[in-house]
Every structure is written in C-alpha cells, then in structure tokens.
C-alpha atoms as a PDB file:
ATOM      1  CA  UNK A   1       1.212  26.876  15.621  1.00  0.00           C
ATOM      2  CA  UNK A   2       3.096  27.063  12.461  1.00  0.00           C
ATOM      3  CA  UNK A   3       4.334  23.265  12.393  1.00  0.00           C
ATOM      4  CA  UNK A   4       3.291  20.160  12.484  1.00  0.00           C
ATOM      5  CA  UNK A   5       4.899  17.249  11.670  1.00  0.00           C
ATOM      6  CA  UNK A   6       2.491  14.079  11.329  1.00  0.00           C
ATOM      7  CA  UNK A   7       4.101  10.482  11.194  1.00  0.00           C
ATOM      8  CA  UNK A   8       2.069   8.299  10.163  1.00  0.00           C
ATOM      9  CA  UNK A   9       2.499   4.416  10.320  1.00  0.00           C
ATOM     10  CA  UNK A  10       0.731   2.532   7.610  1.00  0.00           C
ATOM     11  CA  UNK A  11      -0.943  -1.034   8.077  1.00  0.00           C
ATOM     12  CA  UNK A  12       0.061  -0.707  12.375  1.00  0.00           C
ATOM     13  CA  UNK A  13      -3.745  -1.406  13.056  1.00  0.00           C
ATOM     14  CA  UNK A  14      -5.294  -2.012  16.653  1.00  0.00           C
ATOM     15  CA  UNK A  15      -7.925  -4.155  16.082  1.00  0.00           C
ATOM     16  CA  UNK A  16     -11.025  -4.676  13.935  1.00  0.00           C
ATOM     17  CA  UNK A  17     -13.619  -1.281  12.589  1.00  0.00           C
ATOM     18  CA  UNK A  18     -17.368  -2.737  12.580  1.00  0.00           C
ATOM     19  CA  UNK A  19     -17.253  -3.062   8.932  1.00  0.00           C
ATOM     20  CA  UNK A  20     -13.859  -5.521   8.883  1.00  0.00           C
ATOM     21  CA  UNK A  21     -16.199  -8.483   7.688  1.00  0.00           C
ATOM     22  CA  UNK A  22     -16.587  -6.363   4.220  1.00  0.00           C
ATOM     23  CA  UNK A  23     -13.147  -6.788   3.774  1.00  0.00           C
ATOM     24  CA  UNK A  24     -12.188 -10.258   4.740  1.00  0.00           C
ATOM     25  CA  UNK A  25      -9.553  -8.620   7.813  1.00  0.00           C
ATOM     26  CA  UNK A  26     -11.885 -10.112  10.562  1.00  0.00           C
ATOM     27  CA  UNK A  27      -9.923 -10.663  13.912  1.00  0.00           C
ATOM     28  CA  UNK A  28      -6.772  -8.433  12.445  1.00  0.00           C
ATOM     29  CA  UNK A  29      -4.538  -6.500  14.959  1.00  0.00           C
ATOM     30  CA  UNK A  30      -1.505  -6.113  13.600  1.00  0.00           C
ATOM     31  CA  UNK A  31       0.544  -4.137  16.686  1.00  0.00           C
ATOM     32  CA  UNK A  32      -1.204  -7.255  19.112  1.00  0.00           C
ATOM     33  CA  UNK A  33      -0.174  -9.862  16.859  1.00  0.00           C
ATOM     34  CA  UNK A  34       3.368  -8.303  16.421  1.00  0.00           C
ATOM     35  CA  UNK A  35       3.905  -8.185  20.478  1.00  0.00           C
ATOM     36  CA  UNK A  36       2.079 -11.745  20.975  1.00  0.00           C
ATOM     37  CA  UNK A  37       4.909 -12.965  18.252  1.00  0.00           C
ATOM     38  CA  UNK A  38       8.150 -10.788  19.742  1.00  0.00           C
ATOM     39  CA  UNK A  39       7.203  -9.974  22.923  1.00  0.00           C
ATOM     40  CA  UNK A  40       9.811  -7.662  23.728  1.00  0.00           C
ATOM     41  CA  UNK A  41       9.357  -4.869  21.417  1.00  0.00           C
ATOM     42  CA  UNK A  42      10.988  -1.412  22.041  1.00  0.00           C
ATOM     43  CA  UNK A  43       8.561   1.433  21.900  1.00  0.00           C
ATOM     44  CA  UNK A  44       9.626   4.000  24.731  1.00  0.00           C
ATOM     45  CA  UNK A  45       8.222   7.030  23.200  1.00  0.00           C
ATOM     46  CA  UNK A  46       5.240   5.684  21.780  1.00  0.00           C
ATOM     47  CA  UNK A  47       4.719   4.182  25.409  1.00  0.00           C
ATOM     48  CA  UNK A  48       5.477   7.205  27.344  1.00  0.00           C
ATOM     49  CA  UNK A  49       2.583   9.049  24.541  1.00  0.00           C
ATOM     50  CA  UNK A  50       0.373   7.042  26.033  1.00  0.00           C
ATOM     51  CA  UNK A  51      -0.276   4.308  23.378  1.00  0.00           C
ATOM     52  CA  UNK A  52      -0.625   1.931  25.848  1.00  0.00           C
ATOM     53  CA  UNK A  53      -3.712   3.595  27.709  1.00  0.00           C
ATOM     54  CA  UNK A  54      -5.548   3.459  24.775  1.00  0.00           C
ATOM     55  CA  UNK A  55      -8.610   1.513  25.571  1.00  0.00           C
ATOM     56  CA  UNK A  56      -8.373  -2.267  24.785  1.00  0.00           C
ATOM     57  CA  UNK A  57      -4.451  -2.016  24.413  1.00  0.00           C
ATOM     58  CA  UNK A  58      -3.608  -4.314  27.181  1.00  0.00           C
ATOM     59  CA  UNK A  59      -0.285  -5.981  25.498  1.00  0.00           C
ATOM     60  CA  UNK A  60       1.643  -2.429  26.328  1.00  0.00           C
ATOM     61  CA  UNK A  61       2.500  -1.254  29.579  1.00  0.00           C
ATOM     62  CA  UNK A  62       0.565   2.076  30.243  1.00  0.00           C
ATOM     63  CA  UNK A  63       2.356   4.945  32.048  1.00  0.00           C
ATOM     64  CA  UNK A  64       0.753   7.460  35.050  1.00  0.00           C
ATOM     65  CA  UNK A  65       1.183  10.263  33.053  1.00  0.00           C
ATOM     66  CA  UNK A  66       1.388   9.947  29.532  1.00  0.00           C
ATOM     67  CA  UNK A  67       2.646  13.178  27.592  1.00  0.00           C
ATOM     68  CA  UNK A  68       1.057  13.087  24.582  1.00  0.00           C
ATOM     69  CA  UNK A  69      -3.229  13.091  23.320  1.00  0.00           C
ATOM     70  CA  UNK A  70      -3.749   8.999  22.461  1.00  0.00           C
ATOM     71  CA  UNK A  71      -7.066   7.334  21.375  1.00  0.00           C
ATOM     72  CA  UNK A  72      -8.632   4.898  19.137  1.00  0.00           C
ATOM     73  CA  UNK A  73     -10.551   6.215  16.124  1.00  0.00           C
ATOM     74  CA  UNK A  74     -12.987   4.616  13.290  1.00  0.00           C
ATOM     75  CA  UNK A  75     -13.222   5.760  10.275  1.00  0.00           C
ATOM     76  CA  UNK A  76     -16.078   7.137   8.355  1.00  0.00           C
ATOM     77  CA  UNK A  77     -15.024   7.186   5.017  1.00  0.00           C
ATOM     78  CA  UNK A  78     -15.869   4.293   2.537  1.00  0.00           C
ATOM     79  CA  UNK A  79     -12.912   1.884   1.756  1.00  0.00           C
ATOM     80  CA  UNK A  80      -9.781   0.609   3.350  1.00  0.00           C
ATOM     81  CA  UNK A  81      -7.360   2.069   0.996  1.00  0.00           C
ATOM     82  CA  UNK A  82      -4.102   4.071   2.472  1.00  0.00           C
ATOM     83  CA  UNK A  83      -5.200   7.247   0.474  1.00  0.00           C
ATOM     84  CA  UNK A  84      -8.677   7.094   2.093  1.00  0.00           C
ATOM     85  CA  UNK A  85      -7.582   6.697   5.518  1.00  0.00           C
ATOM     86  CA  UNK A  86      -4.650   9.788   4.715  1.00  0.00           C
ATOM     87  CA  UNK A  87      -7.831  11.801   3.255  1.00  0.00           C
ATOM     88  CA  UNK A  88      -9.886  11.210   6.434  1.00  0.00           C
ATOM     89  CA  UNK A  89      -7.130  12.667   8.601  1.00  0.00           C
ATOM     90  CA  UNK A  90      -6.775  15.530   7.137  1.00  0.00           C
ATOM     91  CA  UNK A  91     -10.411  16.172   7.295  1.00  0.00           C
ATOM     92  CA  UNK A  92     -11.493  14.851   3.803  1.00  0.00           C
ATOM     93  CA  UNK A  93     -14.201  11.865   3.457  1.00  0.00           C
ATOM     94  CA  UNK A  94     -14.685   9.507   0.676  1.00  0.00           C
ATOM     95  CA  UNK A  95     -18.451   8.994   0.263  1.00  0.00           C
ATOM     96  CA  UNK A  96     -17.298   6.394  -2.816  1.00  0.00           C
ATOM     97  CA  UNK A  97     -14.813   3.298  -2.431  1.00  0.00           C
ATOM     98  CA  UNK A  98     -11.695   3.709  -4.678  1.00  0.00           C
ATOM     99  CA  UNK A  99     -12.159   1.500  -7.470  1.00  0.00           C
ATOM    100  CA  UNK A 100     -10.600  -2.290  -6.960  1.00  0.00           C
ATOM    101  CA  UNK A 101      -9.698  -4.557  -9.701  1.00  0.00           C
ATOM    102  CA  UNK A 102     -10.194  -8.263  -8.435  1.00  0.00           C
ATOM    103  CA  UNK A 103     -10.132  -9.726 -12.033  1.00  0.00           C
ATOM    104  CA  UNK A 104      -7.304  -7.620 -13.268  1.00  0.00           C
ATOM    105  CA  UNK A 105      -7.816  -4.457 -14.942  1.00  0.00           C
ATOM    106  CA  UNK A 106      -9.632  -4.267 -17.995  1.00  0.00           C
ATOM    107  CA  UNK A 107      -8.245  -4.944 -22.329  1.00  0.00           C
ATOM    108  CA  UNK A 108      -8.555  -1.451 -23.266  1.00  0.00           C
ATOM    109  CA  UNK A 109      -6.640  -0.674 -19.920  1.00  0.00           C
ATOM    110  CA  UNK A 110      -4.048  -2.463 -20.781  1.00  0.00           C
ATOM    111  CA  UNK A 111      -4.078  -1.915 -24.491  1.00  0.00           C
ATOM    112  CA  UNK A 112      -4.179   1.536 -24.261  1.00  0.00           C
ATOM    113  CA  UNK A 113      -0.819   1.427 -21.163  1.00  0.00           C
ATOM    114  CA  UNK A 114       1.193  -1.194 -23.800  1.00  0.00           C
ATOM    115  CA  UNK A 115       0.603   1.692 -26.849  1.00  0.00           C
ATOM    116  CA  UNK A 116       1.826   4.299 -24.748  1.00  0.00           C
ATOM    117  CA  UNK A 117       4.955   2.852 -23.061  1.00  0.00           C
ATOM    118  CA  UNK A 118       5.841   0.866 -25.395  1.00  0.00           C
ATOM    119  CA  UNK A 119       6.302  -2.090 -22.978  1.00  0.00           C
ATOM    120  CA  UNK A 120       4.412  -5.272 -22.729  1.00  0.00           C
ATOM    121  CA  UNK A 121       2.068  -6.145 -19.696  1.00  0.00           C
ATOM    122  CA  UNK A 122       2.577  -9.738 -18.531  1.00  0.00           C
ATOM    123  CA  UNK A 123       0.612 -10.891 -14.994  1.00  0.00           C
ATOM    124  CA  UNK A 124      -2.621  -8.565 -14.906  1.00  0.00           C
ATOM    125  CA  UNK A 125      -3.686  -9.392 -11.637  1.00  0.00           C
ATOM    126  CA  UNK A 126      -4.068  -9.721  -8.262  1.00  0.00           C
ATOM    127  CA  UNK A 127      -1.459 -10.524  -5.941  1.00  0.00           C
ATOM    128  CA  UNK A 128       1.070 -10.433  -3.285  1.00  0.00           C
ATOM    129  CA  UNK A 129       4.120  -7.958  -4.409  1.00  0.00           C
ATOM    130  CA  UNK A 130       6.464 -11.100  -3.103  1.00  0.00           C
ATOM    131  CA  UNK A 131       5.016 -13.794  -4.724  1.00  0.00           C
ATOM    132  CA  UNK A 132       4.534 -12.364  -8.045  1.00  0.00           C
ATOM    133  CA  UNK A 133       8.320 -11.517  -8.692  1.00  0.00           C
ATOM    134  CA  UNK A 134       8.789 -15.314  -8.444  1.00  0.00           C
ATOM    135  CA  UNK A 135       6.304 -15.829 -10.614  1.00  0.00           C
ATOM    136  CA  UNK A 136       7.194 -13.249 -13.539  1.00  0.00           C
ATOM    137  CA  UNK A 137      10.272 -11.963 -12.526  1.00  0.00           C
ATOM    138  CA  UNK A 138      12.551 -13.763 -14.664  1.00  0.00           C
ATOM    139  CA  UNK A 139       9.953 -13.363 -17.555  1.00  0.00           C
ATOM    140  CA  UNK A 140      10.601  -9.825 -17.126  1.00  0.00           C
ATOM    141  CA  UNK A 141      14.260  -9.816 -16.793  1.00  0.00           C
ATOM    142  CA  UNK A 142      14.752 -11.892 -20.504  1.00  0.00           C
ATOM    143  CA  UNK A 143      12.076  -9.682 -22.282  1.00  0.00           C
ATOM    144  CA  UNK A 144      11.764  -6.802 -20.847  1.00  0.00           C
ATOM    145  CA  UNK A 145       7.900  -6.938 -20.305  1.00  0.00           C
ATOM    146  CA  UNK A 146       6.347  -4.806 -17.183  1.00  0.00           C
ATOM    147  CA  UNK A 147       4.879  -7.052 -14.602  1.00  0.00           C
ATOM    148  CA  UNK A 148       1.330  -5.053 -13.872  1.00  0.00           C
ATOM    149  CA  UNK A 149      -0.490  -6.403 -10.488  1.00  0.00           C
ATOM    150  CA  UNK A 150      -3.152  -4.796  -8.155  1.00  0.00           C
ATOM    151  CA  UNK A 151      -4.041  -5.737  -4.935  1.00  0.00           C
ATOM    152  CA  UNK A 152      -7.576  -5.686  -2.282  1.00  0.00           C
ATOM    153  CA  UNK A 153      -6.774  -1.907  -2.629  1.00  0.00           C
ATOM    154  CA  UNK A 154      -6.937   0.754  -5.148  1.00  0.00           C
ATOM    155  CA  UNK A 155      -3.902   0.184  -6.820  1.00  0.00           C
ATOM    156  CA  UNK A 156      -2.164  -0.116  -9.909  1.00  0.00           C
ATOM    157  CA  UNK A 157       1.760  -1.474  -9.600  1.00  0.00           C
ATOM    158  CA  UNK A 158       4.544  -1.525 -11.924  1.00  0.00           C
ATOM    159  CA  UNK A 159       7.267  -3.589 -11.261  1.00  0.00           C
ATOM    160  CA  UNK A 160      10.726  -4.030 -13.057  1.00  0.00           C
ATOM    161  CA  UNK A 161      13.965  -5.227 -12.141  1.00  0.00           C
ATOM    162  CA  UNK A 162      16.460  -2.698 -12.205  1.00  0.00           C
ATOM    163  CA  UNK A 163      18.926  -3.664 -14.228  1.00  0.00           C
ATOM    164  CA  UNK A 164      16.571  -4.390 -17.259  1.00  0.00           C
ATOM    165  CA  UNK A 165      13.927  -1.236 -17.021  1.00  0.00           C
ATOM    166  CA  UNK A 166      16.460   2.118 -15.657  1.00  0.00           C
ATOM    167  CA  UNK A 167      13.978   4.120 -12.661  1.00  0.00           C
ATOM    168  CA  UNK A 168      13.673   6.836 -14.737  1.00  0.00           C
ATOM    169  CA  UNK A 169      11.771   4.636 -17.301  1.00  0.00           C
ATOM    170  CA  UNK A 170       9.912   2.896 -14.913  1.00  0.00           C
ATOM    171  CA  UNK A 171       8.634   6.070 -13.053  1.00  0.00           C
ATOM    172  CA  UNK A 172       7.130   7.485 -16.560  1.00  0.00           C
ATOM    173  CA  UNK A 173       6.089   4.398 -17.038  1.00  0.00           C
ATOM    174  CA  UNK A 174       3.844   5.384 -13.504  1.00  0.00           C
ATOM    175  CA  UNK A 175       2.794   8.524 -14.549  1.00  0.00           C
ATOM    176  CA  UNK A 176       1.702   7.137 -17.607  1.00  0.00           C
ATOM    177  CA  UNK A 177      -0.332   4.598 -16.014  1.00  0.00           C
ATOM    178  CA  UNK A 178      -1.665   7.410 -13.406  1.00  0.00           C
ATOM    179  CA  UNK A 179      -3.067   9.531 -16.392  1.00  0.00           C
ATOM    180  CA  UNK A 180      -5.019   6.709 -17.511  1.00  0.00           C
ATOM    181  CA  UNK A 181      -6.271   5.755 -14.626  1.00  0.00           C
ATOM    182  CA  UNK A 182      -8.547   7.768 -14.182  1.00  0.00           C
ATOM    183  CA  UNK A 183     -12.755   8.745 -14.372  1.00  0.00           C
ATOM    184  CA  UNK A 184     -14.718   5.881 -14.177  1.00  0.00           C
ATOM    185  CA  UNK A 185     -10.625   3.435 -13.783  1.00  0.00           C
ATOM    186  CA  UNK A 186      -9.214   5.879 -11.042  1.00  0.00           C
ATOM    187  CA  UNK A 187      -7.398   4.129  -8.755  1.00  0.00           C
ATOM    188  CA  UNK A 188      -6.210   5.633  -5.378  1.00  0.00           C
ATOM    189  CA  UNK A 189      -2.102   4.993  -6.007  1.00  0.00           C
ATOM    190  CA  UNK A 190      -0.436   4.066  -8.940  1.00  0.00           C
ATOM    191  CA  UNK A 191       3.136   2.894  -7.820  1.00  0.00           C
ATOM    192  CA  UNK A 192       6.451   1.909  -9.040  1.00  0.00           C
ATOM    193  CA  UNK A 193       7.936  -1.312  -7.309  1.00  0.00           C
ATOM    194  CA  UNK A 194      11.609  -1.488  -8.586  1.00  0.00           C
ATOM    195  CA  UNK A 195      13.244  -5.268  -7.888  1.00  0.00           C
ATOM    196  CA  UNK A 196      16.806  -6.381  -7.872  1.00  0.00           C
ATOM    197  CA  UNK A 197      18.445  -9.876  -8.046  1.00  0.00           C
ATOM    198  CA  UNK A 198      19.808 -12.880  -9.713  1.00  0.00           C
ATOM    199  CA  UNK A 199      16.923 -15.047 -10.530  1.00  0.00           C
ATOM    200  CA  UNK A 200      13.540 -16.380  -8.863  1.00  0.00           C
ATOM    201  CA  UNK A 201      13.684 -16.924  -4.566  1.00  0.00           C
ATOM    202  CA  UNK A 202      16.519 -13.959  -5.009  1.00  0.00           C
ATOM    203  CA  UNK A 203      14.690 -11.159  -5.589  1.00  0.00           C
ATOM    204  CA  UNK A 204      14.065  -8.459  -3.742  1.00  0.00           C
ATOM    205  CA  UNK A 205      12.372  -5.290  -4.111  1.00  0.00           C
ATOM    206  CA  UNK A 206      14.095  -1.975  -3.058  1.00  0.00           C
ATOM    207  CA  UNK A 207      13.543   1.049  -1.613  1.00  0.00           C
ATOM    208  CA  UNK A 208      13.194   2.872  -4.984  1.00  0.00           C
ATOM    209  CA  UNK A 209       9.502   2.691  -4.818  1.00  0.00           C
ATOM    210  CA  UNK A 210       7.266   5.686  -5.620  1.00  0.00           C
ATOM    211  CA  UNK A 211       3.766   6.583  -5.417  1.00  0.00           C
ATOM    212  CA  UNK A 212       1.441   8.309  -7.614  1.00  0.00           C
ATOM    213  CA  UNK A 213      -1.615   8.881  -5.641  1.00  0.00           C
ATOM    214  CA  UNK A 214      -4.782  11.258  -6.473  1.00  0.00           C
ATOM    215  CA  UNK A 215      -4.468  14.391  -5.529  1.00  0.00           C
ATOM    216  CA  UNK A 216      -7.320  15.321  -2.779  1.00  0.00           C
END
C-alpha cells in the first residue's frame, strides 16, 4: 500500500469518553444530536461503511454487509484538543495536556506579540469565534487593532477583517504569534480567523482561515 488518504471530520463525536466530566462536554453526541434535530440526513457512504453498526449508534440504519472496518475508539492521550486527537491517530500520545489559557494569555505574551507586529491586542480572552466579532469587530475595523481570543482548547486566534488587515499580514501576524508560543506558552494551533462585513450582526468569518499547529 502506497496510499492512503485519511478524512478526517473534526468535532463529529459519538458520544461521551469516561473522562468528559473533566471537560464540562458531559452528555455530548454531536452526530445523535444532529439526526435527533434533522432527521433525514444523507450519509449513503458513510452508512454503507458501516457507521451505523457501530455499537450504540442506533439513530443510523445499519446495513448486512458493510464494506468498510467501523468502530468506536477512546483515546489515551491527555487533552481534548484537535492536534492531540490528530497525534493519537497517527500513533503519537500526549502524556501532557496542551496548555489552555482560561484567563487570557499572559502581559509579557501580549507585550512581547504587540512589539513584534506592530499591532495592538484588544479582547484577550476566552470566547466563542461568533460572538466576539460582535463584540470587537467594529473596534477593529476603525483602528486597526488585532482581536486575540482562545478558547477550552490550546489555541491562540487572530482575527481581522479583511478589508482593514490584507491575509498576507494577518498570516505573519500567525507565525509570529506561533514562534512565541512556545516552551512553557506552547499552544497546540495558532490560527488566523479572517472576517468580512459591514458592521456588528453582519459579520462573517471566511474560509481564509489557516492553522499553525506544532509540528509532532
């Protein structure tokens, strides 16, 4: 076998690991919850894999003879980050959580990110990617500061509206951020979330986003 190709779908969970209390995702199951909402979803070829003979998948129809390998794994590494869970499937454990940010990241952090890009940080904290473009989005837009946010993960985003910060910018903006972030700050993902429109309840963010994870 020469080639693989490996699609992998981020955040489509079936149900709970042991440790989901550690993490506040008790009672999550995100394809369940999806097909409970739509009902009628259209999955042929993930049905005819078999994903509906997995064991405790009893929203999906399961087929006689599925053609593909299916199954329901939990993970060993440490964490609930995307790069950890990429990492583990590829045969690569993380005995130490990814380091999370729930106050914001540190002064010197951002100190040391304003001297270097030249850019001001407004926000500094955690939050949902939607909700904080209202917030700051038109602060960023008349002065050209860098709204800086983090999530429950290991991350560290950027996010500009277009118009005001060009991609090019805003990605060496990333990779300064990623060089930083590092030793005893590293963070899993460092990543650019680009924005467009008119004013607050108008934006949206586009599918200029990049990612600047560790390497492995």
């Amino acid at each position: 076998m020469n080639r693989i190709i490996w699609i992998v779908i981020d955040s489509v969970g079936v149900g709970a690991l042991p440790d989901a209390k550690a993490f506040g995702d008790e009672g999550v199951n995100t394809l369940g919850h999806i097909v409970k909402e739509f009902n009628d979803i259209k999955i042929p070829n993930m049905v005819k894999l078999g994903l509906g003979n997995i064991d405790g998948i009893d929203y999906i129809k399961n087929v006689d003879s599925p053609i593909g390998s299916f199954g329901r794994c939990n993970e060993v590494s440490q964490g609930k980050d995307t790069t950890t869970g990429h990492w583990e499937m590829t045969g690569l454990l993380v005995d130490t959580p990814f380091k999370t940010f729930e106050n914001g990241f540190p002064k010197e952090i951002i100190d040391e990110f304003e001297r270097r890009t030249g850019r001001k940080v407004v926000a500094n904290k955690p939050a949902s990617g939607t909700a904080i473009l209202d917030e700051f989005g038109e602060h960023q837009m008349k002065t050209g500061d860098v709204i800086v946010y983090t999530s429950a993960d290991s991350v560290f985003q950027i996010a500009a509206h277009e118009d005001i910060i060009p991609l090019e910018e805003l990605y060496d903006m990333c990779k300064i951020a990623r060089e930083i972030m590092m030793g005893e700050y590293a963070v899993a993902r460092v990543i650019a979330r680009p924005y467009v429109g008119p004013c607050k309840g108008q934006f949206e963010r586009t599918s200029n986003r990049r990612d600047y994870s560790l390497n492995p």
